[in-house]
C-alpha atoms as a PDB file:
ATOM      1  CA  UNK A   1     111.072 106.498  98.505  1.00  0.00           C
ATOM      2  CA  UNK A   2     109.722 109.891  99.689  1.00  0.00           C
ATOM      3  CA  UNK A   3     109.226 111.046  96.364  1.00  0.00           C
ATOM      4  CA  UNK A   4     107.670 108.036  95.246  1.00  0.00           C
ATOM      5  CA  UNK A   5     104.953 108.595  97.948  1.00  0.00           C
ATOM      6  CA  UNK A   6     104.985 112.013  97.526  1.00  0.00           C
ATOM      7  CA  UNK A   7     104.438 111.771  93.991  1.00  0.00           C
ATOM      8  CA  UNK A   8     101.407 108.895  94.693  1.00  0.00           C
ATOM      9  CA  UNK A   9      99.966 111.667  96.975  1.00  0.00           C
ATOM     10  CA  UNK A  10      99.721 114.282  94.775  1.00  0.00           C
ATOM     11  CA  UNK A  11      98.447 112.592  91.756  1.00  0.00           C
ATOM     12  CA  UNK A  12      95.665 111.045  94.052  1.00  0.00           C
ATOM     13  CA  UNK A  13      94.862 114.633  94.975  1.00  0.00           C
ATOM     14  CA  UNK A  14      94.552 115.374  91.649  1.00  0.00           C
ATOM     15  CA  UNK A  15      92.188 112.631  90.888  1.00  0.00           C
ATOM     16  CA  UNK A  16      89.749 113.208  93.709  1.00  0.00           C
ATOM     17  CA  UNK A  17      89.859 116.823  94.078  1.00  0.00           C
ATOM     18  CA  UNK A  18      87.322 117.876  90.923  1.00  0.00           C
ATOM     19  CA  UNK A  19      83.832 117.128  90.638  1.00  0.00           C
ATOM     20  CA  UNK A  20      83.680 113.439  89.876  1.00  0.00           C
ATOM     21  CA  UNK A  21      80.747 111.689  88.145  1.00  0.00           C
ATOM     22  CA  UNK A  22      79.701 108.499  88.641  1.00  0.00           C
ATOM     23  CA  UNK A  23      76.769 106.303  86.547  1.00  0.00           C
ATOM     24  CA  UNK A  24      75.533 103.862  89.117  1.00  0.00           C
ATOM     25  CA  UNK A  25      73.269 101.023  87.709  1.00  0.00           C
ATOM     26  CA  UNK A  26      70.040 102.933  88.342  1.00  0.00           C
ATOM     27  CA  UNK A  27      71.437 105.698  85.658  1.00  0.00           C
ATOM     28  CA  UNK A  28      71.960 108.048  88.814  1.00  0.00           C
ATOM     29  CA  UNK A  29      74.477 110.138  88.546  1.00  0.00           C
ATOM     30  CA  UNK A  30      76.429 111.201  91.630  1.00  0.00           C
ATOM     31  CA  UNK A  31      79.289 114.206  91.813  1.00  0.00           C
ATOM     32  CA  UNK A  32      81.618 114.428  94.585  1.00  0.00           C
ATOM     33  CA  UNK A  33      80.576 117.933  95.392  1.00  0.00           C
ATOM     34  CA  UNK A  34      81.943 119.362  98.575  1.00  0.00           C
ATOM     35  CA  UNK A  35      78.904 117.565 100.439  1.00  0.00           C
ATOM     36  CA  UNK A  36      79.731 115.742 103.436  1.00  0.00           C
ATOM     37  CA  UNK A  37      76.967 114.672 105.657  1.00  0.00           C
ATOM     38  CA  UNK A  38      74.226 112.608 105.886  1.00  0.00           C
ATOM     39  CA  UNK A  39      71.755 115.105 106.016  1.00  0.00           C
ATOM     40  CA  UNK A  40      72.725 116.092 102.617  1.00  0.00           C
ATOM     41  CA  UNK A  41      72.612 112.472 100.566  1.00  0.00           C
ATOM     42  CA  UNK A  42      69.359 111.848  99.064  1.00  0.00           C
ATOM     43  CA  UNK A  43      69.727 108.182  99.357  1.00  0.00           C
ATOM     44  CA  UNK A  44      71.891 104.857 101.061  1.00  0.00           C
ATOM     45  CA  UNK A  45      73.150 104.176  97.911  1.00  0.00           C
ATOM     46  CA  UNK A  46      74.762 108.301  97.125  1.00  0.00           C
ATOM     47  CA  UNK A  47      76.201 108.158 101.381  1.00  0.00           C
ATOM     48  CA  UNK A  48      77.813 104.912  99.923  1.00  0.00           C
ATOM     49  CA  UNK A  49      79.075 105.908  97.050  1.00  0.00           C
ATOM     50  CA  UNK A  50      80.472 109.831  99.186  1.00  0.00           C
ATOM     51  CA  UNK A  51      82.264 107.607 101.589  1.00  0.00           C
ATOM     52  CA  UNK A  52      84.178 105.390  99.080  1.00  0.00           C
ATOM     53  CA  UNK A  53      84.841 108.074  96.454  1.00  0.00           C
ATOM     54  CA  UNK A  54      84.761 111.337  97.814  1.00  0.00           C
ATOM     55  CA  UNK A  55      87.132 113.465 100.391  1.00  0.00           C
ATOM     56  CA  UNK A  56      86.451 114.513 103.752  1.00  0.00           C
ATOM     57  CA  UNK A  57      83.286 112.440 104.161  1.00  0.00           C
ATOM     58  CA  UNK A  58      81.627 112.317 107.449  1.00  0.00           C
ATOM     59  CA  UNK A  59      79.233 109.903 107.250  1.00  0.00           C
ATOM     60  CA  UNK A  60      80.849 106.929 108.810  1.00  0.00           C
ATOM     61  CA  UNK A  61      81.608 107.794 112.747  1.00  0.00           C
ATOM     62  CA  UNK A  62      82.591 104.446 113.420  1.00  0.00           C
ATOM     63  CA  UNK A  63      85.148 103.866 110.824  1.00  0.00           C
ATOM     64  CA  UNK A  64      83.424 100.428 109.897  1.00  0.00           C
ATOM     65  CA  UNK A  65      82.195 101.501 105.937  1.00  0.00           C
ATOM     66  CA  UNK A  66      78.599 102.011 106.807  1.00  0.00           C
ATOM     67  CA  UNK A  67      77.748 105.336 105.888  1.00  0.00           C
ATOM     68  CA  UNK A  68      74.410 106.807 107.903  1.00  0.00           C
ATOM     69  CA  UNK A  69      73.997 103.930 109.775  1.00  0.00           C
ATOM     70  CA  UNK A  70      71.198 105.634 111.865  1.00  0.00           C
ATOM     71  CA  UNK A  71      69.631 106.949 109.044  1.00  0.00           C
ATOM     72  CA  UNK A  72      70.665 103.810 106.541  1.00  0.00           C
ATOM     73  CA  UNK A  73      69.956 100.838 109.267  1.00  0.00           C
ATOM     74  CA  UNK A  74      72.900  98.977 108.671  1.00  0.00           C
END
């Protein structure tokens, strides 16, 4: 079972640890890029889309999925 999870670990490393690109419906495209606060996101929408897609995000003190909330007014 260790290796099972180990294995799930790794391969979801692998996954998220490139630049990823993402199309949103706007045709904005947004790259997990090493970026991790909100003082870096141009928009709601990009802290949103950091938070559920990229690693070591720190956008979301509260733990509650709102990214910026200050900044966002959710």
């Amino acid at each position: 079972m260790k290796k099972i999870i180990l294995t799930l670990i790794f391969i979801s490393s692998l996954l998220y640890s490139g630049d990823l690109t993402y199309e949103n419906d706007d045709n904005k495209e947004y790259q997990c890029d090493g970026r991790q606060h909100c003082s870096e996101m141009t928009s709601c929408e990009e802290a949103i889309y950091f938070i559920n897609n990229c690693p070591d995000t720190r956008m979301d003190g509260d733990n509650d999925g709102k990214p910026c909330e200050r900044d966002c007014g959710h």
